[in-house]
C-alpha atoms as a PDB file:
ATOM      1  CA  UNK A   1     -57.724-101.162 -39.328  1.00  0.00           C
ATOM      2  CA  UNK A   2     -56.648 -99.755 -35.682  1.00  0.00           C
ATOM      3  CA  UNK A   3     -54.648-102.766 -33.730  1.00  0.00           C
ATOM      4  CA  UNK A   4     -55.257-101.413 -30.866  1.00  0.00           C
ATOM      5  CA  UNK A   5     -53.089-104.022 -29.035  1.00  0.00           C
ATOM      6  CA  UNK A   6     -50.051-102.330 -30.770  1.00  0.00           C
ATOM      7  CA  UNK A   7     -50.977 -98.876 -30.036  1.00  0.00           C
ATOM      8  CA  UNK A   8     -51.572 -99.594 -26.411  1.00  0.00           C
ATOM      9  CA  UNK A   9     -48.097-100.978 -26.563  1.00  0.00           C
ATOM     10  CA  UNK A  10     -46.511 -97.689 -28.034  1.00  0.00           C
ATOM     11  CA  UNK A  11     -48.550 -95.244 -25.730  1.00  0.00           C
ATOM     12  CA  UNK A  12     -47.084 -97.416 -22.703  1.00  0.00           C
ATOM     13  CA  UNK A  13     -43.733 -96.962 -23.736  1.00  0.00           C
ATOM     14  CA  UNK A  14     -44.465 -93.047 -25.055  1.00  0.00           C
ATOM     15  CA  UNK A  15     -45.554 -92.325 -21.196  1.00  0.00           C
ATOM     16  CA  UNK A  16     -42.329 -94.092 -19.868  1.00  0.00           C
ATOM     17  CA  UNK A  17     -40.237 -92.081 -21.865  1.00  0.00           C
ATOM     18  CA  UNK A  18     -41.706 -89.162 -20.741  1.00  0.00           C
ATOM     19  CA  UNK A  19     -41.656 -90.124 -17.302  1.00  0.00           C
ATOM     20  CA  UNK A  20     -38.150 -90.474 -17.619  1.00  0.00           C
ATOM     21  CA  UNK A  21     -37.629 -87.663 -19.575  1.00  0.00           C
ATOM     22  CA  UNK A  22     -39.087 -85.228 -17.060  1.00  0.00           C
ATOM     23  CA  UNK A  23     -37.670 -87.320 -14.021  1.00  0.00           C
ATOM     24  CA  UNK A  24     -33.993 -86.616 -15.230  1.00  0.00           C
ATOM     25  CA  UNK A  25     -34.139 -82.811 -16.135  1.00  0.00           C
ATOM     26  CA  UNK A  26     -32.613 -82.451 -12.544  1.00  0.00           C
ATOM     27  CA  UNK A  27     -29.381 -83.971 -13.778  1.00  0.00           C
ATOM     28  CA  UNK A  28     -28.974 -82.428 -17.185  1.00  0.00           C
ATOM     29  CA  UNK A  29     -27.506 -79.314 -18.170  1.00  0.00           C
ATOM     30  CA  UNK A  30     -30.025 -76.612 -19.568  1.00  0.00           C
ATOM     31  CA  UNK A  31     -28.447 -76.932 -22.918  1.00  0.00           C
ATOM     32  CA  UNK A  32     -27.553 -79.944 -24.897  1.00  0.00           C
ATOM     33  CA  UNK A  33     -23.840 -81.103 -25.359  1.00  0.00           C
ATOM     34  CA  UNK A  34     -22.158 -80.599 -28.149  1.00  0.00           C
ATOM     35  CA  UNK A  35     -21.967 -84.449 -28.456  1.00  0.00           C
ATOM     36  CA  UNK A  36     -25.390 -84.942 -28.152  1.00  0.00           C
ATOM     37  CA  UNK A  37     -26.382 -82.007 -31.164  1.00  0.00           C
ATOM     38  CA  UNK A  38     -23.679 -84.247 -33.072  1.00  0.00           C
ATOM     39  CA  UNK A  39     -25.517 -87.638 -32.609  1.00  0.00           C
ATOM     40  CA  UNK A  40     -28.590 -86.130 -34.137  1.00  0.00           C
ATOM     41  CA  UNK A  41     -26.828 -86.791 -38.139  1.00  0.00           C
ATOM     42  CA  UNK A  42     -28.798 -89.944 -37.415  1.00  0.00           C
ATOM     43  CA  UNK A  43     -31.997 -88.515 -37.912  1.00  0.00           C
ATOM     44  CA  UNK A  44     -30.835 -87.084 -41.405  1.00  0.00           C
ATOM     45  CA  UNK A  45     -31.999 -89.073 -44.159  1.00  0.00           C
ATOM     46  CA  UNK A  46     -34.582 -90.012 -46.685  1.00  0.00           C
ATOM     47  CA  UNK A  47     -38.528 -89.833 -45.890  1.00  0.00           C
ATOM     48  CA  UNK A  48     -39.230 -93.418 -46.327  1.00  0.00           C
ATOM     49  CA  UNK A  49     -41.097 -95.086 -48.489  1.00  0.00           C
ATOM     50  CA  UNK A  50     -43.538 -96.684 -45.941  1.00  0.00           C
ATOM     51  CA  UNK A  51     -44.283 -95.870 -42.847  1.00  0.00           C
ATOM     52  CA  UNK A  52     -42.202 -97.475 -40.149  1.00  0.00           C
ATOM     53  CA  UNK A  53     -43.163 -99.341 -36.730  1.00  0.00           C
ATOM     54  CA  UNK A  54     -44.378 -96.565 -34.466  1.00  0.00           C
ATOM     55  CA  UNK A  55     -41.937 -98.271 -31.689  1.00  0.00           C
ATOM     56  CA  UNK A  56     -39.141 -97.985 -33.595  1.00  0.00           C
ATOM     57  CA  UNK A  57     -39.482 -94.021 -34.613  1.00  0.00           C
ATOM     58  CA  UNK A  58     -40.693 -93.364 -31.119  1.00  0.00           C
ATOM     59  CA  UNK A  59     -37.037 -95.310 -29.535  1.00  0.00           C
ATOM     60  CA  UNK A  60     -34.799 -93.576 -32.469  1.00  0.00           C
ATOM     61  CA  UNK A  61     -36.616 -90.041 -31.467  1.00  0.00           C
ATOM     62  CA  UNK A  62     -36.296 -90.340 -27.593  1.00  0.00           C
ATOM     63  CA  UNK A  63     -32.389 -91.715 -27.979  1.00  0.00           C
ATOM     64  CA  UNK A  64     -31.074 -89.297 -30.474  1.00  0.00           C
ATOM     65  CA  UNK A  65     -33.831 -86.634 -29.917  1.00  0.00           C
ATOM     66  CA  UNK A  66     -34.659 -85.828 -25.956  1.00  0.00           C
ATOM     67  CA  UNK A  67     -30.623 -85.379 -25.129  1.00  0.00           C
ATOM     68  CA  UNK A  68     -30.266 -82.920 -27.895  1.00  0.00           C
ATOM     69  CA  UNK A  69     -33.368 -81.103 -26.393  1.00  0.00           C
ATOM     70  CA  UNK A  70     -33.019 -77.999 -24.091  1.00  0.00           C
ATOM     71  CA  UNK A  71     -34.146 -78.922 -20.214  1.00  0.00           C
ATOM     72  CA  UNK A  72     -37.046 -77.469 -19.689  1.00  0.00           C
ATOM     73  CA  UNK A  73     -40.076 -79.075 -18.536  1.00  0.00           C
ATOM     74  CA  UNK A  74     -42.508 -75.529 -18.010  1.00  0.00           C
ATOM     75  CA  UNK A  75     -44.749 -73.998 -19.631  1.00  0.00           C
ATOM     76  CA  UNK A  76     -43.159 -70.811 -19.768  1.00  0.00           C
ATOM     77  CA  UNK A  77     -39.762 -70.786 -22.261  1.00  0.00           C
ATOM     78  CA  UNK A  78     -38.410 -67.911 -24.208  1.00  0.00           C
ATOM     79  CA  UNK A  79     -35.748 -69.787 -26.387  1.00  0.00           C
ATOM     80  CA  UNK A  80     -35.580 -68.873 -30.443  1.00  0.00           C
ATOM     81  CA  UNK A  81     -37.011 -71.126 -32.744  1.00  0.00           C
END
C-alpha cells in the first residue's frame, strides 16, 4: 500500500532540488566539467535486487546526476542525444 507520508516526504525534497537546480544555472557553465562526467562511474552498477528508498535514488541522482547535466532550463534545446 501507498504511505503517503513517505511520498509526501520525497516530492518535498524532489521540488527543492529542482528549485535549486534551476536557481543555480546562472552560475554553471553550459557544459558539464570533465570532473563532474567522471563522478558519474558511481551510477554504474548492478540493477538491484529490490527496489531502494526513493530518497536515497532521488539524493544519489541529483549529486552525481544534475552537475553532469548540460545548463539549460528551456524548452527549446538542440543538443544530440
Amino acid at each position: 500500500m501507498l504511505d503517503v507520508r513517505s511520498w509526501t516526504s520525497v516530492l518535498g525534497s524532489t521540488a527543492e532540488r529542482a528549485t535549486k537546480y534551476l536557481e543555480g544555472l546562472d552560475q554553471r557553465g553550459a557544459a558539464p566539467t570533465p570532473g563532474a562526467l567522471a563522478r558519474l562511474d558511481a551510477l554504474d552498477g548492478p540493477t538491484p535486487e529490490r527496489g531502494e528508498d526513493p530518497a536515497d535514488v532521488l539524493r544519489l541522482l541529483d549529486e552525481v546526476g544534475s552537475p553532469a547535466t548540460v545548463a539549460s532550463a528551456g524548452g527549446r534545446y538542440f543538443g544530440f542525444v
